[in-house]
Protein backbone atom coordinates (compact mmCIF):
# COMPACT_ATOMS: atom_id res chain seq x y z
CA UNK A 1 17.89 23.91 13.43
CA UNK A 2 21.29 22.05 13.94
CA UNK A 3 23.79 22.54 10.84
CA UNK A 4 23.80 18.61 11.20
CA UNK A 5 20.08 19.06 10.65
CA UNK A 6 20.83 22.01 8.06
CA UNK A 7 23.00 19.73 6.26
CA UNK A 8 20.88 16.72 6.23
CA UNK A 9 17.76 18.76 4.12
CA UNK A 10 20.43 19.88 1.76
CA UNK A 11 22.06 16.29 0.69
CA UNK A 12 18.57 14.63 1.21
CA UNK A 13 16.68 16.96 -1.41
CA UNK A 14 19.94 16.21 -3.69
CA UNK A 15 19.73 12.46 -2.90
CA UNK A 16 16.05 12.26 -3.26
CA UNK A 17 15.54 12.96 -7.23
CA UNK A 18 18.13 10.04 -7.76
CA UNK A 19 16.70 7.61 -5.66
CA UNK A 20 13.25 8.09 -7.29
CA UNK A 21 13.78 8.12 -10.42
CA UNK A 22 13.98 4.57 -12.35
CA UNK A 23 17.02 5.10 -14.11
CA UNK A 24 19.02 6.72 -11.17
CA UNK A 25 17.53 4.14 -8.80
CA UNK A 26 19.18 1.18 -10.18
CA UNK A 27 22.84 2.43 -8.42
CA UNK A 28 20.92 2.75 -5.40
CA UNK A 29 18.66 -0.21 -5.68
CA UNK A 30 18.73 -2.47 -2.76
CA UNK A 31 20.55 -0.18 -0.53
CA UNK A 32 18.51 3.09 -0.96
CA UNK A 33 14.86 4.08 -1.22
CA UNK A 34 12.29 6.78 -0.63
CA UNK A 35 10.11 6.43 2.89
CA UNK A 36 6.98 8.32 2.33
CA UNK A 37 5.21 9.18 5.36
CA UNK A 38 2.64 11.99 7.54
CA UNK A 39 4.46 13.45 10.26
CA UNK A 40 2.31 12.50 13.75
CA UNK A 41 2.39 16.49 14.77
CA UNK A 42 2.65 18.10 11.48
CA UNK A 43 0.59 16.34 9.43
CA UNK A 44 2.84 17.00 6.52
CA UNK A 45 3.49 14.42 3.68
CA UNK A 46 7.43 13.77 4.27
CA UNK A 47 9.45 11.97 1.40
CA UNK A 48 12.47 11.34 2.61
CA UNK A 49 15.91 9.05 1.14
CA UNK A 50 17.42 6.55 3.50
CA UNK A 51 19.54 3.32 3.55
CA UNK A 52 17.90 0.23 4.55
CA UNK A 53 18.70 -3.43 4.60
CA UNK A 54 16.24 -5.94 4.00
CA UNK A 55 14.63 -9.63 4.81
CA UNK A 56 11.95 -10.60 2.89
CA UNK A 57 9.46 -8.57 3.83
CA UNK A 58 11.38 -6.83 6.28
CA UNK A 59 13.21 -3.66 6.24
CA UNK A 60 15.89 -1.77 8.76
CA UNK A 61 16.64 1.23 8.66
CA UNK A 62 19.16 2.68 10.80
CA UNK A 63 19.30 5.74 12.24
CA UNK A 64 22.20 7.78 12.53
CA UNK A 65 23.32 10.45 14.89
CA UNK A 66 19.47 10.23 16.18
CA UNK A 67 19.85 12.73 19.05
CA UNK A 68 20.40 15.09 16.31
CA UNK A 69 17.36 13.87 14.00
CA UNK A 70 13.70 14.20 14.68
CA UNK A 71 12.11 12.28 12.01
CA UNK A 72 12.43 8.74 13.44
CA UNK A 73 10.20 10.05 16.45
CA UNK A 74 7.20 9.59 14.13
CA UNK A 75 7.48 5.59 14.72
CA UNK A 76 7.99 5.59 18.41
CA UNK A 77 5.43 3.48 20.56
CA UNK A 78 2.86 1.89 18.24
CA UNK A 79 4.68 2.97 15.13
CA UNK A 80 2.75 4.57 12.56
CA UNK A 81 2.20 3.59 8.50
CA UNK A 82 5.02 4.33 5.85
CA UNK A 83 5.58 3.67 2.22
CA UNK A 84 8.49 2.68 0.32
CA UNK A 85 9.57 2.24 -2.97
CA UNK A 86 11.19 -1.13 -3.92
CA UNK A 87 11.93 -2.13 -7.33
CA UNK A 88 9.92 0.53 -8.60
CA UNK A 89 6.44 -0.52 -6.37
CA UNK A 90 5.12 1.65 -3.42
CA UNK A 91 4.59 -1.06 -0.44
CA UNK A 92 2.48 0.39 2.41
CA UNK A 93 3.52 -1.32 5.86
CA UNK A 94 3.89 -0.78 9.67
CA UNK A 95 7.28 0.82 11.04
CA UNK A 96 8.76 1.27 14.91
CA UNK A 97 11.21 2.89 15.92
CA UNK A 98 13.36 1.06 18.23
CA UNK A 99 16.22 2.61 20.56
CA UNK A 100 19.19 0.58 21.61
CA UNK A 101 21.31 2.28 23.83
CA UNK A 102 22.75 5.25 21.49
CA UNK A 103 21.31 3.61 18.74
CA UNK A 104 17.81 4.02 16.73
CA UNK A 105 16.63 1.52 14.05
CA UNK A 106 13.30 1.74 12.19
CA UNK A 107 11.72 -1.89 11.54
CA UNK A 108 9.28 -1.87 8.99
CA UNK A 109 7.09 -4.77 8.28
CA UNK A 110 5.79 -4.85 4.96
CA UNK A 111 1.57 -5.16 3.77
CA UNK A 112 1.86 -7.62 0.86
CA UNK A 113 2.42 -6.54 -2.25
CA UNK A 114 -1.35 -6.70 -3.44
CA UNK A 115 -2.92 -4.64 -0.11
CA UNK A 116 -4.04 -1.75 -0.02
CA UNK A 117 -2.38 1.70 1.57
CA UNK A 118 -2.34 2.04 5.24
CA UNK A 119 -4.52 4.45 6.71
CA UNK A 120 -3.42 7.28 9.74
């Protein structure tokens, strides 16, 4: 493990009690949230806080230093299913990871709010 990497687990398990919680999230709301998702080789539940900028019923998330980061590698080809929390509501969708260059972004396109959870 990188001490980027190192790093990274340290500020994200301080981060990630804020952004949860509904009074802490309302500093971070619309800027931050929790992706919940199963990692393709681990199988492993991951929670983890990120920045994102959204469209309707679009989100982007981008990715920094991702030569250094592994977790984005989850939505490569196909993608795979994700949760997030917005305005206090889990909303299952689809998310790909998509490499420009140097650059990594994670699209996520959203299940309406009243459909049920994706499935691996």
């Amino acid at each position: 493990m990188t001490l980027l990497q190192r790093v990274a687990r340290i500020v994200n398990r301080a981060v990630l009690p804020a952004v949860s919680s509904p009074r802490l999230n309302r500093l971070t709301s619309g800027r931050m949230t929790v992706v919940r998702y199963t990692g393709r080789r681990s199988g492993r539940a991951v929670s983890l806080p990120v920045a994102y900028r959204s469209e309707r019923d679009r989100l982007t998330i981008d990715v920094s230093f991702p030569d250094k980061k592994t977790w984005w590698r989850n939505f490569t080809g196909d993608g795979a299913p994700l949760t997030v929390r917005l305005d206090g509501i889990e909303r299952p969708g689809q998310a790909t990871a998509v490499r420009d260059g140097d650059r990594v972004r994670i699209e996520v396109t959203l299940n309406p709010p009243d459909s049920a959870p994706p499935t691996n």
